[in-house]
Protein backbone atom coordinates (compact mmCIF):
# COMPACT_ATOMS: atom_id res chain seq x y z
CA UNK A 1 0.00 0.00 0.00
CA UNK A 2 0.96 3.47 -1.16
CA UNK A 3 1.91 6.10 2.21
CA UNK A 4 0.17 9.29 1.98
CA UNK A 5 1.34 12.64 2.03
CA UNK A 6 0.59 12.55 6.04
CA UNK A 7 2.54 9.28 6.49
CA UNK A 8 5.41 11.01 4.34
CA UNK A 9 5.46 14.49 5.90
CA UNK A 10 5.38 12.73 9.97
CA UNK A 11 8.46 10.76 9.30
CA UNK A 12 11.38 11.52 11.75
CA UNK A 13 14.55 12.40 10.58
CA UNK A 14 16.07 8.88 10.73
CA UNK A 15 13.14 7.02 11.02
CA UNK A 16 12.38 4.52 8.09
CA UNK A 17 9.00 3.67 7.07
CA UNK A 18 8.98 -0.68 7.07
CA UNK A 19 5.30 -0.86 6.19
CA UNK A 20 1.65 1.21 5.33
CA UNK A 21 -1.09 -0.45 6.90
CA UNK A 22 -4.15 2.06 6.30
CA UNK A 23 -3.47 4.71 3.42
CA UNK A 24 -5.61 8.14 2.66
CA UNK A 25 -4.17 7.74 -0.40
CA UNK A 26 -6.33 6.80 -3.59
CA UNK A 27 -9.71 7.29 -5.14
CA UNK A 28 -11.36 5.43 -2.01
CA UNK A 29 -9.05 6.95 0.76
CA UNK A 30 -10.25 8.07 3.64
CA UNK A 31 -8.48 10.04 6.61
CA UNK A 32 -7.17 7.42 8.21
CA UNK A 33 -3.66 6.75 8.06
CA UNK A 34 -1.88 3.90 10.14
CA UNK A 35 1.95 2.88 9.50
CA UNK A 36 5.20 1.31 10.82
CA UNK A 37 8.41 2.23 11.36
CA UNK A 38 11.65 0.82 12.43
CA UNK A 39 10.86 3.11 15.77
CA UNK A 40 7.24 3.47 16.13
CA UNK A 41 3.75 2.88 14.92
CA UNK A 42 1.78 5.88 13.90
CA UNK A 43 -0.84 8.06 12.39
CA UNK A 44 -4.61 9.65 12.27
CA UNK A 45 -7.41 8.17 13.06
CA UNK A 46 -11.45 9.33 11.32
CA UNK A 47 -11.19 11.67 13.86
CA UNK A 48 -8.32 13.37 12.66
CA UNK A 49 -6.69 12.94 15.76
CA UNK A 50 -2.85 11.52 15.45
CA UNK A 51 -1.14 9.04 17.81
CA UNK A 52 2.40 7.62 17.83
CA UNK A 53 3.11 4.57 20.16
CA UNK A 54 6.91 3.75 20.12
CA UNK A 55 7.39 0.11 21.70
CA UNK A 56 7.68 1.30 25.00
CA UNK A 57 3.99 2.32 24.74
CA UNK A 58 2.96 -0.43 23.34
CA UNK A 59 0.91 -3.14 25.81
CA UNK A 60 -0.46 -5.40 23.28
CA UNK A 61 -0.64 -6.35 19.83
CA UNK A 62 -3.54 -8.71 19.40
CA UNK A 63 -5.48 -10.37 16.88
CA UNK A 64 -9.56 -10.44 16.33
CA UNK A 65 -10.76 -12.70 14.26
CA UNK A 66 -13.82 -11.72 11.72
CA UNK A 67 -16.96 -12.59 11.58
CA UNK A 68 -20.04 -13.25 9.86
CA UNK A 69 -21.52 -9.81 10.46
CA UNK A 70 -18.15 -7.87 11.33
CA UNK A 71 -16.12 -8.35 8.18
CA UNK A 72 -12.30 -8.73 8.14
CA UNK A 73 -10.04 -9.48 10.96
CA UNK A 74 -8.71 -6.74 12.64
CA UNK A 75 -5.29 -6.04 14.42
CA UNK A 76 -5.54 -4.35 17.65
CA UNK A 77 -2.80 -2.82 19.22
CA UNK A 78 -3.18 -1.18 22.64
CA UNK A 79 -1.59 1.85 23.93
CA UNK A 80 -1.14 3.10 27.57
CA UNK A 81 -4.41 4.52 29.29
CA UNK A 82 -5.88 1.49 27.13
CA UNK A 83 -6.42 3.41 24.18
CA UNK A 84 -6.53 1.18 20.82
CA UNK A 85 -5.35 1.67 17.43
CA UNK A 86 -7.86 -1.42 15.59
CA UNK A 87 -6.98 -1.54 11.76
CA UNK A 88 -8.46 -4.00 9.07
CA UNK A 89 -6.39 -6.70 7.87
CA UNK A 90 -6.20 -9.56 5.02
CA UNK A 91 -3.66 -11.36 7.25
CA UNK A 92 -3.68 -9.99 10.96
CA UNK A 93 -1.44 -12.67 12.43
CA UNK A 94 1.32 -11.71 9.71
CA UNK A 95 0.91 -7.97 10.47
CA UNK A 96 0.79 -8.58 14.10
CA UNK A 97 3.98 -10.73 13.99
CA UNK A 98 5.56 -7.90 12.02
CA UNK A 99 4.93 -5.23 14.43
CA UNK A 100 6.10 -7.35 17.13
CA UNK A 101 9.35 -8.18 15.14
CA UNK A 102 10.23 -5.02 14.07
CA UNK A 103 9.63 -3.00 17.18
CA UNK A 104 11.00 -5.95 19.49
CA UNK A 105 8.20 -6.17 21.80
CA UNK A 106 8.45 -8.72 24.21
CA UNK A 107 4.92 -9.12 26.25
């Protein structure tokens, strides 16, 4: 997936963008923007409010399966003061490993 201008203009100097999960980008984007770094995961949410949780913040990176009625899995990944970040995915369990991996979480 393509990164939007947002993902592209809230990089840190030094910081390298490993993968987009949620784009704005494209005919069908919305404004919510969710992507990885080597440092941190980050962006807007429909609100238009931004987070950034570097692994330190992170609590949990979990997996809910989808259902009949509620669509694709989702990856859920929550943030001190239990605030969650919940994104769509096509494979959650890769995505979740990822995040895990490349932020070295340990839970």
């Amino acid at each position: 997936m393509e990164a939007s201008k947002y993902i592209l203009s809230n990089l840190l100097p030094g910081e390298d963008l490993v993968q987009v999960f949620v784009s704005s980008k494209g005919l069908f984007g919305g404004k919510v923007d969710i992507a990885l770094t080597d440092q941190r995961i980050f962006g807007r949410l429909n609100d238009g409010e931004g987070f950034s949780l570097t692994a330190k913040k992170i609590k949990n990176v979990e997996v809910k399966p989808g259902g009949f009625f509620s669509g694709k899995p989702q990856v859920i990944i929550t943030g001190p003061y239990k605030k969650q970040v919940i994104f769509q995915s096509e494979d959650p369990a890769f995505d979740r490993n990822k995040i895990i991996k490349t932020l070295k979480l340990k839970f």
